[in-house]
N, C-alpha and C. Protein backbone atom coordinates (compact mmCIF):
# COMPACT_ATOMS: atom_id res chain seq x y z
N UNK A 1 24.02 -11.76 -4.17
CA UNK A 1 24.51 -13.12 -4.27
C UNK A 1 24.18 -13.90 -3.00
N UNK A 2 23.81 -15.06 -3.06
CA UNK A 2 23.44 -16.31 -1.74
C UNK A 2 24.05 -17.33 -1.77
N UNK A 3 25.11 -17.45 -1.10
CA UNK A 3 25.09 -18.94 -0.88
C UNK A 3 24.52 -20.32 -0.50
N UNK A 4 24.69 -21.10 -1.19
CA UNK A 4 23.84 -22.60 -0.67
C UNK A 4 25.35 -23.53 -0.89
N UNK A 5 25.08 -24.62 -0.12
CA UNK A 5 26.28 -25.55 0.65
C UNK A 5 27.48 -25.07 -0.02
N UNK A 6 27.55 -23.95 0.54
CA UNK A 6 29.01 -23.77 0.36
C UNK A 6 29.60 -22.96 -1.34
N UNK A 7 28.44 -22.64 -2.20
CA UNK A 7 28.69 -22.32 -3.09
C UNK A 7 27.62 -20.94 -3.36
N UNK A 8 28.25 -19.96 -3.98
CA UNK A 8 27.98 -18.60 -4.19
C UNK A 8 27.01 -18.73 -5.42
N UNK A 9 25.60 -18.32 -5.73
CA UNK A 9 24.76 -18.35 -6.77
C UNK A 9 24.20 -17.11 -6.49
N UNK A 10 23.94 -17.38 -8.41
CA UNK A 10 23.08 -16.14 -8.66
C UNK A 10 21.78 -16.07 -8.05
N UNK A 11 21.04 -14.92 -7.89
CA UNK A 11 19.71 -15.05 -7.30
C UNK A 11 18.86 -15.71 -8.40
N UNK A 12 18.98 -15.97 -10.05
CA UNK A 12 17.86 -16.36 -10.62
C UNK A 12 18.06 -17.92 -10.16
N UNK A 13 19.52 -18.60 -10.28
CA UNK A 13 19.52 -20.00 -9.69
C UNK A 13 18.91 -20.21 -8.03
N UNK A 14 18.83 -19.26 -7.68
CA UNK A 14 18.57 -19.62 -6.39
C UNK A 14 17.02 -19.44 -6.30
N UNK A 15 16.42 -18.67 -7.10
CA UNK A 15 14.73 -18.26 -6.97
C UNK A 15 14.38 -19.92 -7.87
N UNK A 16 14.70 -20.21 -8.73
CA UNK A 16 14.40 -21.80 -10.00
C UNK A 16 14.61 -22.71 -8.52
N UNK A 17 15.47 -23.10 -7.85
CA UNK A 17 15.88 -24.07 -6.64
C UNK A 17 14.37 -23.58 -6.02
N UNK A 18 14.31 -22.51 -5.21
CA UNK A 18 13.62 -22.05 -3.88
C UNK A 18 12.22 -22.96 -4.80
N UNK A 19 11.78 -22.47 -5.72
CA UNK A 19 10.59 -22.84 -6.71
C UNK A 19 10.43 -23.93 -6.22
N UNK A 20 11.46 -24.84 -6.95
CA UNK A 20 11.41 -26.10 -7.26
C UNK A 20 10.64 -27.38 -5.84
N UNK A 21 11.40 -26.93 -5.08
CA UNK A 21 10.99 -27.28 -3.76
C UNK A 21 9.87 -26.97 -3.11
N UNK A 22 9.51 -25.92 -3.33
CA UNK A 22 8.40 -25.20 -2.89
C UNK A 22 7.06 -25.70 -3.37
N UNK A 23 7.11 -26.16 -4.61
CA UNK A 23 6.02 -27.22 -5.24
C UNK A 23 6.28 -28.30 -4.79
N UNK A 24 7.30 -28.75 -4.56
CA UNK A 24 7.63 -30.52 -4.07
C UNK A 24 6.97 -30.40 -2.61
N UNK A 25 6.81 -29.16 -1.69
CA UNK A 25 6.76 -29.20 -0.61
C UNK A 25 4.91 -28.79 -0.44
N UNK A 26 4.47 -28.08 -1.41
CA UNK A 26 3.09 -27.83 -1.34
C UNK A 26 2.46 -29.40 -2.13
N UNK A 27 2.83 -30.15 -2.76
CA UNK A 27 2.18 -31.44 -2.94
C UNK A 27 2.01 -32.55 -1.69
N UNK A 28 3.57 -32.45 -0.94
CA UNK A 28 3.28 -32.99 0.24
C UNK A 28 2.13 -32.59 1.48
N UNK A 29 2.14 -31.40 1.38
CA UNK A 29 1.60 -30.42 2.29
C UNK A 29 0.38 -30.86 1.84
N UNK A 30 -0.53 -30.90 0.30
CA UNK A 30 -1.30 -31.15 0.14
C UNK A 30 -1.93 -32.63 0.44
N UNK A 31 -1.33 -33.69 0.38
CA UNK A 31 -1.39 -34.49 1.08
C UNK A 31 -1.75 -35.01 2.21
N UNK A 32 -1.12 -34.49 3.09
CA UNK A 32 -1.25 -34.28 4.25
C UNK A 32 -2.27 -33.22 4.94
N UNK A 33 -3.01 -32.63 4.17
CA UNK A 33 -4.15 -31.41 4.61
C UNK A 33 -4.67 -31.35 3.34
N UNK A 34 -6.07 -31.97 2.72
CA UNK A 34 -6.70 -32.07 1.95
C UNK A 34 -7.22 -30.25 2.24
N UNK A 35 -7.46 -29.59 2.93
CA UNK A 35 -8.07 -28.25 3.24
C UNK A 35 -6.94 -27.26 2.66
N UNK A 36 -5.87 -27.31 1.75
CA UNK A 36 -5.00 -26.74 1.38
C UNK A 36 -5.61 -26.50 0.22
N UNK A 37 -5.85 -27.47 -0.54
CA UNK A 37 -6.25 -27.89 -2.17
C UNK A 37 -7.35 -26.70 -2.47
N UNK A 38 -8.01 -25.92 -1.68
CA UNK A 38 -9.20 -25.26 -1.43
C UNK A 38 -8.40 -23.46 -1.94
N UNK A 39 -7.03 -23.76 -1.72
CA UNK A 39 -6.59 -21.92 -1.89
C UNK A 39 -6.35 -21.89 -3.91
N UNK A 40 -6.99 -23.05 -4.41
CA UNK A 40 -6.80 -22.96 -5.88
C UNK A 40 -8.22 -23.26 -6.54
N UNK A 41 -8.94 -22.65 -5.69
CA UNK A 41 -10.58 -22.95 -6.75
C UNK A 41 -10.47 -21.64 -7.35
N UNK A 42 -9.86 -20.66 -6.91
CA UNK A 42 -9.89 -19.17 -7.78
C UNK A 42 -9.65 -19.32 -9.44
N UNK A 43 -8.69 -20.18 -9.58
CA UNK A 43 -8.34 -20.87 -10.73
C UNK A 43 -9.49 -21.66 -11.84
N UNK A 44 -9.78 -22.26 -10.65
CA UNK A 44 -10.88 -23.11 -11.09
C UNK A 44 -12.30 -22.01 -11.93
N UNK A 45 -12.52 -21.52 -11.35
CA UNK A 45 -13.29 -20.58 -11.42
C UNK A 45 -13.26 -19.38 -12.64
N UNK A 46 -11.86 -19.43 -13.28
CA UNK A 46 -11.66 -17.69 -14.03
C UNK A 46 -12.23 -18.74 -15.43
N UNK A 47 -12.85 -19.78 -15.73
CA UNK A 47 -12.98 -19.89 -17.20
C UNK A 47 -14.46 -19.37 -17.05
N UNK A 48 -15.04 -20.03 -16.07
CA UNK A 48 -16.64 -19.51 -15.82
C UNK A 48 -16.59 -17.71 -15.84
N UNK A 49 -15.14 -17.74 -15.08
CA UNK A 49 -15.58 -15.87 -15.15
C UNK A 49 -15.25 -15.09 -16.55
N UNK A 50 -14.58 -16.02 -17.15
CA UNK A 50 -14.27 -15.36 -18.77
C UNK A 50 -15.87 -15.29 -20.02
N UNK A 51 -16.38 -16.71 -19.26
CA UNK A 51 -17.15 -17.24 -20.32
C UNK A 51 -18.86 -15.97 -19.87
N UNK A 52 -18.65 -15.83 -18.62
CA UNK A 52 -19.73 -14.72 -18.18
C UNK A 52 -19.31 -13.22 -18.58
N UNK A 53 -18.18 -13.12 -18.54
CA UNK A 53 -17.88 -11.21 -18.96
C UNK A 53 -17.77 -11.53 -20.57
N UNK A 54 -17.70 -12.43 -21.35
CA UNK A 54 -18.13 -12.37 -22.47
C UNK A 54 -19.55 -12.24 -23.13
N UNK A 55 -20.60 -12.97 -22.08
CA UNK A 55 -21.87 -12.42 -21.99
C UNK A 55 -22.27 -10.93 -21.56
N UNK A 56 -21.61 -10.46 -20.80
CA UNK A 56 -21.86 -8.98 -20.38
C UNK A 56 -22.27 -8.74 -18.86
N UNK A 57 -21.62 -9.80 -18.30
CA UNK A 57 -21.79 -10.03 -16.79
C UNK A 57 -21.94 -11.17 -16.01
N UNK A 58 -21.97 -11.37 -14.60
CA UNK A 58 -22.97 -12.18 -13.75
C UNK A 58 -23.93 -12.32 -13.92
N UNK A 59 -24.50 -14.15 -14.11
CA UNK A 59 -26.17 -13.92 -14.30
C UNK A 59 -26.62 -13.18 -13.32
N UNK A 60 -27.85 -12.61 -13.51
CA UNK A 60 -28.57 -11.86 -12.09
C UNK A 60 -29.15 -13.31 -11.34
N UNK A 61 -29.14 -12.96 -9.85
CA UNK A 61 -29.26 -14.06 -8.67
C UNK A 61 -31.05 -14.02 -8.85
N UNK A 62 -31.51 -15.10 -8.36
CA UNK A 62 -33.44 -15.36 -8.36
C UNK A 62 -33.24 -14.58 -6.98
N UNK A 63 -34.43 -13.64 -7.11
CA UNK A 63 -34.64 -12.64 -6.12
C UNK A 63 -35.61 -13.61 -4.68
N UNK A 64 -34.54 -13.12 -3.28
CA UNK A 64 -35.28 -13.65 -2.08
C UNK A 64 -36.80 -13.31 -2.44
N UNK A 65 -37.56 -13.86 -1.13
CA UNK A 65 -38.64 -12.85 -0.64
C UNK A 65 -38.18 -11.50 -0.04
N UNK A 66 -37.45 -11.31 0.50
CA UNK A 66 -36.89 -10.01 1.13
C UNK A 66 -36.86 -9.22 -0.03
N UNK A 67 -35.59 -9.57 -0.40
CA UNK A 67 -35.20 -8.85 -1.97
C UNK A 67 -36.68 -8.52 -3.41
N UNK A 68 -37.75 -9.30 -2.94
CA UNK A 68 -38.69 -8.97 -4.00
C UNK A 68 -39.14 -7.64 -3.66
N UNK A 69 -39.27 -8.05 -2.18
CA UNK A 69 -40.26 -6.95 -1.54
C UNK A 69 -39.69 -5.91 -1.23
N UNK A 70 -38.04 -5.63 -1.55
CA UNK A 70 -37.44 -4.36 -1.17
C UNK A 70 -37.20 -3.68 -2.81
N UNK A 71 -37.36 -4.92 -3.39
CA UNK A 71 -37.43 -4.32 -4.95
C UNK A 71 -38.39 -3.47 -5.60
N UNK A 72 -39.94 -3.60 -4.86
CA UNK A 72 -41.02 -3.04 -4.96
C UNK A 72 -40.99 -2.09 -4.36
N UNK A 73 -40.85 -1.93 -2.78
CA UNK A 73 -40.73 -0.50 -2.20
C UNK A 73 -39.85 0.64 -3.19
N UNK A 74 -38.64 -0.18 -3.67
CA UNK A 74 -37.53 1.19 -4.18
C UNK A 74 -38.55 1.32 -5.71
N UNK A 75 -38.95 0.78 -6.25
CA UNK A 75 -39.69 0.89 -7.71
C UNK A 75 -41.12 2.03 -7.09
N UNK A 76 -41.29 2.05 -5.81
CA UNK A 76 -42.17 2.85 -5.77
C UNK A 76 -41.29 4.41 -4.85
N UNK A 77 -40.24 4.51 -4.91
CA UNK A 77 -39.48 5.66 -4.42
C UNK A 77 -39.23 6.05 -3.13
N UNK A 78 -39.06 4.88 -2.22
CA UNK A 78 -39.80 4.80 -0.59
C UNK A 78 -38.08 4.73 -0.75
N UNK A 79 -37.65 5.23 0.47
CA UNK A 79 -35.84 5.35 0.91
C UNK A 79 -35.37 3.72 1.43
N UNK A 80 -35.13 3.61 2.13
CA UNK A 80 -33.90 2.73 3.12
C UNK A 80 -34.97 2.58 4.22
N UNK A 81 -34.73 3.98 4.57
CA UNK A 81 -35.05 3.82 6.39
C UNK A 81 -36.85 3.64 6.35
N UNK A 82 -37.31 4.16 4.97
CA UNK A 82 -38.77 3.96 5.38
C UNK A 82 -39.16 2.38 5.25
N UNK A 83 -38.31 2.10 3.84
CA UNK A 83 -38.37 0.48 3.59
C UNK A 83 -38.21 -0.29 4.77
N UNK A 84 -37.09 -0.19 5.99
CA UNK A 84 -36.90 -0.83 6.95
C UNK A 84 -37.82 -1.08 8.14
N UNK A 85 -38.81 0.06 8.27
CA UNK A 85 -39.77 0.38 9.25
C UNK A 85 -40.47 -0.46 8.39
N UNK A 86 -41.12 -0.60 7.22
CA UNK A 86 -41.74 -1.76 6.72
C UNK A 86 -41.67 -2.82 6.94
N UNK A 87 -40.15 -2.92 6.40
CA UNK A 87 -40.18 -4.58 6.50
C UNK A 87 -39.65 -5.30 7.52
N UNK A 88 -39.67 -4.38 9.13
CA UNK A 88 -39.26 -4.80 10.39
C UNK A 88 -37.10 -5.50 10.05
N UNK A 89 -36.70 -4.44 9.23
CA UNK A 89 -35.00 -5.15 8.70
C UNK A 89 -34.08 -4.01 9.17
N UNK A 90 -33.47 -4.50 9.62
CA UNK A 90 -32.25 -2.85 9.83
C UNK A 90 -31.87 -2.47 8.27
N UNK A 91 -31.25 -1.28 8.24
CA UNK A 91 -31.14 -0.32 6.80
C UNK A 91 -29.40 -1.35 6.73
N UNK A 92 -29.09 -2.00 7.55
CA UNK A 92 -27.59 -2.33 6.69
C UNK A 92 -28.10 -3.34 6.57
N UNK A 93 -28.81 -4.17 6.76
CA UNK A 93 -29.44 -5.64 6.20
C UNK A 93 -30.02 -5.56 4.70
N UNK A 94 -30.57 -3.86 4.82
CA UNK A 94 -31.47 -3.60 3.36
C UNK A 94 -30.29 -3.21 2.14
N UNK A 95 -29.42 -2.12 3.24
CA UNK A 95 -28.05 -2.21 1.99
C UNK A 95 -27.48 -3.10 1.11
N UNK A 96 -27.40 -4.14 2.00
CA UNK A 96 -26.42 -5.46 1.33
C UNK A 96 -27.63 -6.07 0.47
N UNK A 97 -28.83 -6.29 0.87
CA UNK A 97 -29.93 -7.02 0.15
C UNK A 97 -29.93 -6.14 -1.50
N UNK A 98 -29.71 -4.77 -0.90
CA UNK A 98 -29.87 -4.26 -2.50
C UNK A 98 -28.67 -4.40 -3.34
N UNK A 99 -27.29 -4.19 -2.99
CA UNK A 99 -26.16 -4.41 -3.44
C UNK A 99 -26.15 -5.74 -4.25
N UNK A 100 -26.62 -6.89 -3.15
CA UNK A 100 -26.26 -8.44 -3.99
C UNK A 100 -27.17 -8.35 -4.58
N UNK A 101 -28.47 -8.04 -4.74
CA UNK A 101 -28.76 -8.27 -5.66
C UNK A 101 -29.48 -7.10 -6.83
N UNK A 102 -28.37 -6.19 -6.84
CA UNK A 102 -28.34 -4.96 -7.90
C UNK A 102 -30.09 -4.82 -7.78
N UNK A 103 -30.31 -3.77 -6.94
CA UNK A 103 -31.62 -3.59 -6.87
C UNK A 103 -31.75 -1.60 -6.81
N UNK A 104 -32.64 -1.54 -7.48
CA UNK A 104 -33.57 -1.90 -8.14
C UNK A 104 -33.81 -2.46 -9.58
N UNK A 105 -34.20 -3.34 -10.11
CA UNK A 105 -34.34 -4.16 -10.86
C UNK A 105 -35.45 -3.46 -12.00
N UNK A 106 -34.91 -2.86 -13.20
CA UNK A 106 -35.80 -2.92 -14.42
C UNK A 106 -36.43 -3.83 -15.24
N UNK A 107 -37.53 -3.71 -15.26
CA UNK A 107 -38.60 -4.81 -16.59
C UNK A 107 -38.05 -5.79 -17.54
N UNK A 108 -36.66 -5.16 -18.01
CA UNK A 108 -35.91 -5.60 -18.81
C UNK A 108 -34.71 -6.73 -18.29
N UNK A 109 -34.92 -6.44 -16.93
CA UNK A 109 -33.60 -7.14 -16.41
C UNK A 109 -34.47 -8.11 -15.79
């Protein structure tokens, strides 16, 4: 149980109050700091992410020059570290290059 001015409430009246304010106080807030409005694009965002996992994924990204040319080395069975001595890249530069963009890449994809 919590009191507010002087009177004993239940916690669900008191969580509906805390709410209530709490939006009255994030509109002001928003107001006043346009850079707030920015913690709700996640929102923005889940119809695009519904309307893509109903396709069967993320489109695939247009491959860098980096990323073409690390796509070719792995299609020809060359590792990380040999790819890197190639392409003058450290092996965690080549990691992430293959990760974002799901590499190696089949004919089909």
């Amino acid at each position: 149980m919590t009191y507010w001015k002087g009177k004993l409430m239940d916690y669900r009246t008191y969580e509906e109050l805390y709410r209530e304010r709490w939006e009255k106080q994030n509109i002001i807030d928003k107001a006043i700091n346009p850079k707030l409005e920015l913690a709700h694009k996640r929102a923005k965002r889940d119809d695009l992410n519904k309307i893509n996992g109903k396709l069967g994924g993320r489109p695939k990204m247009p491959l860098s020059k980096d990323a073409e040319m690390l796509d070719k080395l792995l299609k020809k069975e060359l590792s990380l570290n040999d790819a890197a001595d190639i392409m003058s890249i450290t092996v965690d530069k080549l990691r992430g290059i293959k990760k974002r963009y799901r590499l190696p890449r089949h004919e089909s994809d």
